[in-house]
Protein backbone atom coordinates (compact mmCIF):
# COMPACT_ATOMS: atom_id res chain seq x y z
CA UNK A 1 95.69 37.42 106.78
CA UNK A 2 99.52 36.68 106.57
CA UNK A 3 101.74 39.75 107.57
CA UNK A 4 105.15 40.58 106.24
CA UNK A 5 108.24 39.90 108.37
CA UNK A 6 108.83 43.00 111.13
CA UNK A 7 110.99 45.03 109.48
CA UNK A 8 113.58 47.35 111.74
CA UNK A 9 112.74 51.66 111.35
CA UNK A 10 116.24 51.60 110.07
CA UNK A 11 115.40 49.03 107.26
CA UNK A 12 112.40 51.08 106.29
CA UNK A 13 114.07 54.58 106.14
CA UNK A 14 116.64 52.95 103.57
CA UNK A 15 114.21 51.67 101.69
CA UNK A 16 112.22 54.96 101.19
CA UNK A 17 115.44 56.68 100.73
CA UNK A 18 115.95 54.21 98.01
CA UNK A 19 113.01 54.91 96.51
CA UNK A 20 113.15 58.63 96.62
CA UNK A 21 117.13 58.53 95.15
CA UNK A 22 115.46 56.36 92.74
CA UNK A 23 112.61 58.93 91.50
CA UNK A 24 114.38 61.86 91.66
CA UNK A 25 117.40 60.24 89.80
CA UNK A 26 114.66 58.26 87.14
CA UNK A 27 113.42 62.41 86.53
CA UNK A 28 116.87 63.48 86.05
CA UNK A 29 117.43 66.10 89.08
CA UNK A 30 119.72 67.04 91.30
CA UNK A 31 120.30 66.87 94.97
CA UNK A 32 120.26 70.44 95.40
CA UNK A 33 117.15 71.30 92.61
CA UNK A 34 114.35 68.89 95.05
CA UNK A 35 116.01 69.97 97.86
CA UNK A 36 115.22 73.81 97.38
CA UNK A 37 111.98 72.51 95.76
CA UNK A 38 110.67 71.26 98.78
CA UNK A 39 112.27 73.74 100.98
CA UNK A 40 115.20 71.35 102.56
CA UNK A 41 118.60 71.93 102.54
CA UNK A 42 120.69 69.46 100.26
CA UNK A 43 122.60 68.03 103.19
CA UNK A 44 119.33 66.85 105.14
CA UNK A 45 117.70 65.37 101.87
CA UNK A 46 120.79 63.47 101.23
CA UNK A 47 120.53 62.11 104.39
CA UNK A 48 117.05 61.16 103.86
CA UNK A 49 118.18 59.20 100.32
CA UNK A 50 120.89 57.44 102.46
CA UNK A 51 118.17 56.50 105.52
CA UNK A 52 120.06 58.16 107.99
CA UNK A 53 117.08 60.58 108.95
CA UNK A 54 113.72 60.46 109.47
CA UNK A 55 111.62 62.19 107.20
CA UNK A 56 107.90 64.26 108.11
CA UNK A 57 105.04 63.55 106.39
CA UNK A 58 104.86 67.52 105.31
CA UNK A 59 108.28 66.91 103.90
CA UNK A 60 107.49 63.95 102.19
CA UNK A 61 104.91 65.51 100.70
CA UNK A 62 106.94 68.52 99.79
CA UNK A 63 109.27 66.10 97.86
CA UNK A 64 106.87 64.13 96.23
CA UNK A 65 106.04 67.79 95.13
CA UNK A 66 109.26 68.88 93.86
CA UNK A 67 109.70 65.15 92.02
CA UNK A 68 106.42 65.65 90.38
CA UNK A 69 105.19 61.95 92.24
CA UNK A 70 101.91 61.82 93.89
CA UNK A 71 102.48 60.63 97.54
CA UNK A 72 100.47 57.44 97.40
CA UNK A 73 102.80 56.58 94.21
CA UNK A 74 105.77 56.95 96.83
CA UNK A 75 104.26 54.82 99.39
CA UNK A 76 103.40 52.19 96.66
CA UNK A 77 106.86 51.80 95.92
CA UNK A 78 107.94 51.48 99.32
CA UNK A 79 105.46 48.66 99.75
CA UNK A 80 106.91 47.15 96.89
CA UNK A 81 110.51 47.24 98.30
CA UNK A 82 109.52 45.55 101.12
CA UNK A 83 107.85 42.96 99.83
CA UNK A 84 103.59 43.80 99.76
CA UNK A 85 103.28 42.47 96.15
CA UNK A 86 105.22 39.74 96.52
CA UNK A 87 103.87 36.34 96.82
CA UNK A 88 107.20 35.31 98.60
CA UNK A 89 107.94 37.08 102.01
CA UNK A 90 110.20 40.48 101.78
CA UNK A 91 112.93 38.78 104.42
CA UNK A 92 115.57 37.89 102.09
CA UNK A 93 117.22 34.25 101.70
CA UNK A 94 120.64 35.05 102.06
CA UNK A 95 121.56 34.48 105.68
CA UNK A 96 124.42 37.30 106.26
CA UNK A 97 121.94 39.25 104.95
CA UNK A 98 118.95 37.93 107.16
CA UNK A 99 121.24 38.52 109.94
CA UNK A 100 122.01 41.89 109.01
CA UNK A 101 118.07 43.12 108.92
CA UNK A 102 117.52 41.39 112.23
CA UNK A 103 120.28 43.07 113.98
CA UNK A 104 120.37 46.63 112.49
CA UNK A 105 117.79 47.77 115.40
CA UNK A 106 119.44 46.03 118.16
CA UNK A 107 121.46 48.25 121.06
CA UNK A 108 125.37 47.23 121.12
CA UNK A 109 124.63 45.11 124.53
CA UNK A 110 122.28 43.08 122.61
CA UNK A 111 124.34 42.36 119.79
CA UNK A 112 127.04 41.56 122.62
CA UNK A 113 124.34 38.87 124.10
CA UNK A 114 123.42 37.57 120.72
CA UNK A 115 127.42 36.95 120.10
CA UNK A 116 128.21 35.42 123.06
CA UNK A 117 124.93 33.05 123.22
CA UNK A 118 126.09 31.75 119.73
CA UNK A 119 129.81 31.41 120.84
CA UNK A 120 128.07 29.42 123.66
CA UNK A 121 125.80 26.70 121.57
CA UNK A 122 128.50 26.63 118.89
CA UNK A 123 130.73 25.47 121.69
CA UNK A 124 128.51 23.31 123.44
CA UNK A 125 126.59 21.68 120.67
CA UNK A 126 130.04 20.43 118.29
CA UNK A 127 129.09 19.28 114.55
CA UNK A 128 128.60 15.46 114.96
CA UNK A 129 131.74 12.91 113.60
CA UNK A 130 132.22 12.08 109.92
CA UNK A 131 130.16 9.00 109.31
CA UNK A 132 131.02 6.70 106.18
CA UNK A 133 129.17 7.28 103.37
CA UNK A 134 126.14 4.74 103.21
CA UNK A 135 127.29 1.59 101.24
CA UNK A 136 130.92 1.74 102.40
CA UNK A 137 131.97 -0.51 104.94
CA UNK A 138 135.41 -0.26 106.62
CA UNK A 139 138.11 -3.04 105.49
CA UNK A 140 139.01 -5.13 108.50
């Protein structure tokens, strides 16, 4: 059994933020009209949508509630945003982007060691000289 690329907490909780913003916003309410649904205030279900907080399973619930969704529908979506249906892996092929996932977990003093180890092989290891394109010799 393959398994998906490790995905940081702070990946996933954008991801089902996404996917909540995008239910509630594909039923046409408001913010405030889930949030009193489920019995959160506006300000901490926004922050949910954005993946700044984590969410409770009774909460969840509570939204999926309010958005008329059945819970497992929710999680299915999540797994599809991160890449369970896929026949390709979820981690993405653009590298800032790569870099960006792989980093969003790490402590400032990592990120600091990860910097300065690739200052260090970037100026240890320099790109190799300019060789002349095969077929071309040099005029003597």
């Amino acid at each position: 059994m393959s398994f998906a690329y490790s995905e940081s907490a702070q990946a996933v909780r954008a991801a089902l933020g996404a996917v909540l913003r995008g239910r509630r916003e594909a039923v046409h309410r408001t913010l405030t009209e889930v949030a009193a649904e489920a019995g959160l205030s506006p300000a901490h279900l926004s922050e949910v949508e954005r993946g700044r907080k984590e969410v409770s399973t009774e909460r969840l619930l509570a939204v999926a509630h309010a958005l008329g969704a059945r819970p497992a529908d929710i999680y299915a979506d999540l797994s599809r945003l991160l890449g369970a249906d896929s026949e390709r892996p979820a981690w993405p092929d653009d590298p800032p982007v790569k870099l960006r996932l792989a980093t969003a977990g790490l402590p400032m003093e990592a990120l600091r060691s990860v910097a300065d180890f690739s200052a260090y092989l970037a100026m240890s290891n320099p790109p190799p000289k300019a060789r002349p394109p095969i077929g071309f010799q040099p005029r003597r």
